[in-house]
Protein backbone atom coordinates (compact mmCIF):
# COMPACT_ATOMS: atom_id res chain seq x y z
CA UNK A 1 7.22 -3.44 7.24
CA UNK A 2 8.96 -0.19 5.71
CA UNK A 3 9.15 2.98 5.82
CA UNK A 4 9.63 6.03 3.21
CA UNK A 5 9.37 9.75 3.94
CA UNK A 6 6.91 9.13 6.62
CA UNK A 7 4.93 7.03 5.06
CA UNK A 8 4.71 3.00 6.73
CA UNK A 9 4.04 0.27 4.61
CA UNK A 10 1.23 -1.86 6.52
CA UNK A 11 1.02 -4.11 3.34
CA UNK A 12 1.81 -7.93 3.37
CA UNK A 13 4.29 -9.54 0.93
CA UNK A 14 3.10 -11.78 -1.21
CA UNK A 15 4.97 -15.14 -1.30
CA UNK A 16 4.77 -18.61 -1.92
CA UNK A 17 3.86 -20.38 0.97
CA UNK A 18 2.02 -17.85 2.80
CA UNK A 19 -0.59 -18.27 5.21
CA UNK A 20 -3.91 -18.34 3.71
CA UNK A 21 -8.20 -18.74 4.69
CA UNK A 22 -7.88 -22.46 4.43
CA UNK A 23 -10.12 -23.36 1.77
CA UNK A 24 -8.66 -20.69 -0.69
CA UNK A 25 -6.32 -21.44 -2.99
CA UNK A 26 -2.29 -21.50 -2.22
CA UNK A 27 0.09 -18.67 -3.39
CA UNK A 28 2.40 -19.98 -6.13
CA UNK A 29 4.35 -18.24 -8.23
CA UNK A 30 6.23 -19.58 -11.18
CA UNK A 31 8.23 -18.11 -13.85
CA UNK A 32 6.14 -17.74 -17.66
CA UNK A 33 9.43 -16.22 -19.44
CA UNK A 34 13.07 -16.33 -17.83
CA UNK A 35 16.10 -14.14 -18.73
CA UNK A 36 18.24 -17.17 -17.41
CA UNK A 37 16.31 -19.37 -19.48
CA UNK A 38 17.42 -17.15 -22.78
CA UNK A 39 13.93 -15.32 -22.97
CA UNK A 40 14.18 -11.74 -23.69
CA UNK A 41 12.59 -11.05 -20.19
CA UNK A 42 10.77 -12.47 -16.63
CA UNK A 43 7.58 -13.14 -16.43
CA UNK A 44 5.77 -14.71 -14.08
CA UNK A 45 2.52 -16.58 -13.58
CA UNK A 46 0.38 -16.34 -9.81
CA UNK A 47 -1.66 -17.99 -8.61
CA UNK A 48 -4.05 -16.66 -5.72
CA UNK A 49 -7.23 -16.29 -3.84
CA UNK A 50 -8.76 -12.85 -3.77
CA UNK A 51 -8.76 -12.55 -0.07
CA UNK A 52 -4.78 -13.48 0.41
CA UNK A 53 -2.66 -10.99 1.98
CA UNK A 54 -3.90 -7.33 2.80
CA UNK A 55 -7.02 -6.99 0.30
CA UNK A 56 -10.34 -5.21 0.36
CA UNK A 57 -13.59 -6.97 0.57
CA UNK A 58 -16.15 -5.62 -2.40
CA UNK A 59 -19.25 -5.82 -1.12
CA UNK A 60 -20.89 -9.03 -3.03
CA UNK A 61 -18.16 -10.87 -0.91
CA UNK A 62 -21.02 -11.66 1.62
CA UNK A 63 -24.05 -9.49 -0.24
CA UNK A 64 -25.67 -10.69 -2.68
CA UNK A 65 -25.73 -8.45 -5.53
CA UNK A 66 -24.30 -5.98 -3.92
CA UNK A 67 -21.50 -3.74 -5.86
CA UNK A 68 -17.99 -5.21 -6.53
CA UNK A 69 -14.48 -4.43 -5.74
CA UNK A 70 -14.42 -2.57 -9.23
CA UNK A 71 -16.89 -0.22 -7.96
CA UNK A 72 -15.57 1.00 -4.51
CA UNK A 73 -15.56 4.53 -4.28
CA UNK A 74 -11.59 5.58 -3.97
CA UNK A 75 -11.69 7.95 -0.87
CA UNK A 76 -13.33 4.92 1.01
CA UNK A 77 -9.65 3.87 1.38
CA UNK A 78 -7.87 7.33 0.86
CA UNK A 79 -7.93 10.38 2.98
CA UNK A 80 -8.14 10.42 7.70
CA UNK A 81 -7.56 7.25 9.04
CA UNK A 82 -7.54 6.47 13.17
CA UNK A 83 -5.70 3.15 14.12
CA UNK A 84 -7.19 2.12 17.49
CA UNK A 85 -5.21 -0.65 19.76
CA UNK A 86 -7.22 -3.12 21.26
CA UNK A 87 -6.06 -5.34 24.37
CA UNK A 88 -8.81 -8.09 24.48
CA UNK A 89 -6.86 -11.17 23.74
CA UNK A 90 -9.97 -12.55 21.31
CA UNK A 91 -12.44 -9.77 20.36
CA UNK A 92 -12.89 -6.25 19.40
CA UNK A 93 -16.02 -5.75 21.80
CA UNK A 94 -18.36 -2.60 22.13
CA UNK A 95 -16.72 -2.55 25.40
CA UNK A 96 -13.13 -1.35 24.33
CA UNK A 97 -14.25 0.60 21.37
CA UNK A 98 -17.07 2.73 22.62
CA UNK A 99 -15.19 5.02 24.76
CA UNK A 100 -13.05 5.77 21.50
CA UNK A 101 -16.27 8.03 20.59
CA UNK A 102 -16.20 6.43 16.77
CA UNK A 103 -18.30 9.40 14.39
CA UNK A 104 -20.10 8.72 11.07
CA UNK A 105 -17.99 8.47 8.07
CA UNK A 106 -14.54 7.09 9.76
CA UNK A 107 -12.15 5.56 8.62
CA UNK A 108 -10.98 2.82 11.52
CA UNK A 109 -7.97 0.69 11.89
CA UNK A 110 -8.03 -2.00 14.85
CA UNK A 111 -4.54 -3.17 15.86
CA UNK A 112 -4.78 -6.17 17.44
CA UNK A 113 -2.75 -9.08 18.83
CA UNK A 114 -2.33 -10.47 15.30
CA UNK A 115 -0.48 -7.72 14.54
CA UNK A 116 2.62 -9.23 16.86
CA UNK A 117 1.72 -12.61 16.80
CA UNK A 118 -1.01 -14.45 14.18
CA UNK A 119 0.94 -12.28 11.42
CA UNK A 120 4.77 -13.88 12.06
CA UNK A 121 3.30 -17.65 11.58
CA UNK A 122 4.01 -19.23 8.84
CA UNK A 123 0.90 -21.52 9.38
CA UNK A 124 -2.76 -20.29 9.52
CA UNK A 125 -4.13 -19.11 13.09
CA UNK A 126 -7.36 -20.09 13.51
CA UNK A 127 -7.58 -18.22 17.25
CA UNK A 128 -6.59 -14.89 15.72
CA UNK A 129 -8.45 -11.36 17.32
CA UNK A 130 -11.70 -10.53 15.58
CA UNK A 131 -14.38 -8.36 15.66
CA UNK A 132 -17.65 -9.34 17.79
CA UNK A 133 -20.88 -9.90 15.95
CA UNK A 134 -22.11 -7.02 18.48
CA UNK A 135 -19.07 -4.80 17.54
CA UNK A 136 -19.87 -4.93 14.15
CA UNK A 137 -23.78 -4.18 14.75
CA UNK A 138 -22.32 -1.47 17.12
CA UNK A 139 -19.71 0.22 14.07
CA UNK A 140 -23.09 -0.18 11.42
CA UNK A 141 -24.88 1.68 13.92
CA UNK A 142 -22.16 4.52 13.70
CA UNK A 143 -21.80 4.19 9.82
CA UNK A 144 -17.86 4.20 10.43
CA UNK A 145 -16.79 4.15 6.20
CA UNK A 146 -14.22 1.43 6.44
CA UNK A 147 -12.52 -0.73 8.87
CA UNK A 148 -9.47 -2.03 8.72
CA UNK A 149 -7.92 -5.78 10.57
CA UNK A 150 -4.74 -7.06 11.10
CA UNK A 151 -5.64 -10.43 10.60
CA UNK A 152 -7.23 -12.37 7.14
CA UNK A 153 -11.05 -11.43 8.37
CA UNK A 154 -12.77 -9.25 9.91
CA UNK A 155 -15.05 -12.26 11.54
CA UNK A 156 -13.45 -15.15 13.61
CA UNK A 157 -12.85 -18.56 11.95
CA UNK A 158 -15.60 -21.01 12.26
CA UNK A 159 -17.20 -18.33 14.36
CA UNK A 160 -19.06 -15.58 13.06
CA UNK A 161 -17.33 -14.97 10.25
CA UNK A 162 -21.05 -14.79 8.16
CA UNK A 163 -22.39 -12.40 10.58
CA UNK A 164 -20.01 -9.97 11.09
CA UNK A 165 -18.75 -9.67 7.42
CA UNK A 166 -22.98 -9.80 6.67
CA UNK A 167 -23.61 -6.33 9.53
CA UNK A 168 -20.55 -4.47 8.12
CA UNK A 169 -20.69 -5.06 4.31
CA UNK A 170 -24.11 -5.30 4.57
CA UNK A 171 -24.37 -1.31 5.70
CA UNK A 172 -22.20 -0.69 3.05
CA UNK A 173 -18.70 -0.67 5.39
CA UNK A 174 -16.13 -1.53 3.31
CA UNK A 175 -13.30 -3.58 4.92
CA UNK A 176 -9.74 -3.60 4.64
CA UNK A 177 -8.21 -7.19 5.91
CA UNK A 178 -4.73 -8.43 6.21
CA UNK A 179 -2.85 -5.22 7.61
CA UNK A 180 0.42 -5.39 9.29
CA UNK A 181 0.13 -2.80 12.11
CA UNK A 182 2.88 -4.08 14.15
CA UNK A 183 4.87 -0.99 14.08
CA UNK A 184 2.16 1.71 13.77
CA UNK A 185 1.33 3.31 17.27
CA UNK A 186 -2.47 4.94 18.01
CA UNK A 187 -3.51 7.68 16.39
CA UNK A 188 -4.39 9.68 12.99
CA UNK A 189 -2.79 8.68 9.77
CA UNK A 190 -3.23 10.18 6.42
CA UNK A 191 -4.38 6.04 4.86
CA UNK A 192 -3.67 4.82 1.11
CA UNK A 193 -4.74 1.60 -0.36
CA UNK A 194 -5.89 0.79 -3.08
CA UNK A 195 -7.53 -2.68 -4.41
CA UNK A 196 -6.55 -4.38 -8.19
CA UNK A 197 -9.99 -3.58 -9.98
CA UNK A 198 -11.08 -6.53 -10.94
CA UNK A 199 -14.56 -6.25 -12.81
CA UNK A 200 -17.45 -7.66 -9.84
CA UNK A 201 -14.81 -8.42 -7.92
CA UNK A 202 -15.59 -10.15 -4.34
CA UNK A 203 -11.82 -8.66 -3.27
CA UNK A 204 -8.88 -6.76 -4.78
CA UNK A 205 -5.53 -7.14 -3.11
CA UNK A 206 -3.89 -3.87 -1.93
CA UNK A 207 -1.09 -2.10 -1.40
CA UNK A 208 -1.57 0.01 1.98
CA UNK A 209 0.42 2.77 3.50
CA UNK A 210 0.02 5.21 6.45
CA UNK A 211 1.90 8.21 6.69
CA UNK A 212 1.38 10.28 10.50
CA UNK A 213 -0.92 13.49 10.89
CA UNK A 214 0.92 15.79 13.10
């Protein structure tokens, strides 16, 4: 977590040995060229799974043929963002998020429990706070624009990860996954992040930043 004239970086750093969905590949990252080697410069070879670290679903992730990553428009993840704090240890429920009177065309960020506690493992937490099958029914309803977790999915793990990424992708919600919100309070933020296009992509990892609306 950083921060820069304002703006907080809710991005996570990509490393070897990060946590990861389990049956995605592991982060490695090995050097191609090395100065200390005598090359003329560093380069380095990665290896990753699309949906590692903070990365945007496209919307084949879960559709099929729905649009890819490559074809997201760019203020879906640019422009008003609200970061709402949930307290239910284990869902986001209709419950704690109606009163929040989401409107059409939102931009929503759920800080969670991960935020302070599935994000600083070094191992994979399968218990981690995710949205409700209803919940996501309930944000389709309100045609929200994107939401954003602080965890790797927006569905729980060997839950219902199918239906919740199917009711939000599936109404054409994109969703932002693997935020670090630890140190951003409630409120309106002016959001940035922007996926790798890759061509049908089923993901693009991000860099995303927040910077407060006063």
């Amino acid at each position: 977590m950083s921060r820069s004239d304002n703006w907080i970086d809710i991005s996570l750093t990509i490393r070897p040995g990060m946590p990861y969905w389990p049956d995605n590949p592991a982060v490695t990252i090995e050097p191609s060229q090395c100065l200390a080697q005598g090359d003329v410069c560093n380069v380095s070879k990665v290896t990753i799974g699309t949906h590692t670290g903070t990365h945007v679903d496209g919307l084949n992730h879960f559709i099929q043929g729905a649009v890819g990553i490559d074809q997201m428009p760019l203020d879906t993840t640019i422009g008003k963002a609200r970061v709402i704090e949930i307290k239910n240890p284990k869902q986001i429920t209709v419950a704690e998020i109606a009163p929040h009177n989401i409107q059409i065309g939102e931009r929503i960020l759920f800080k969670t429990q991960n935020s302070n506690r599935a994000l600083k493992s070094e191992t994979f937490v399968e218990d981690f706070v995710h949205i409700s099958t209803e919940a996501a029914k309930y944000l389709a309803e309100k045609k929200v624009r994107t939401v954003g977790v602080d965890y790797l999915s927006v569905g729980g793990y060997q839950g219902n990860v199918v239906e919740v990424h199917q009711a939000l992708l599936g109404s054409g919600i994109w969703a932002i996954e693997g935020l670090n919100l630890s140190q951003v309070e409630p409120g309106e933020y002016e959001l940035i992040c922007l996926p790798i296009k890759l061509q049908d992509g089923d993901a693009g990892l991000a860099r995303a930043i927040l910077r407060p609306i006063d």
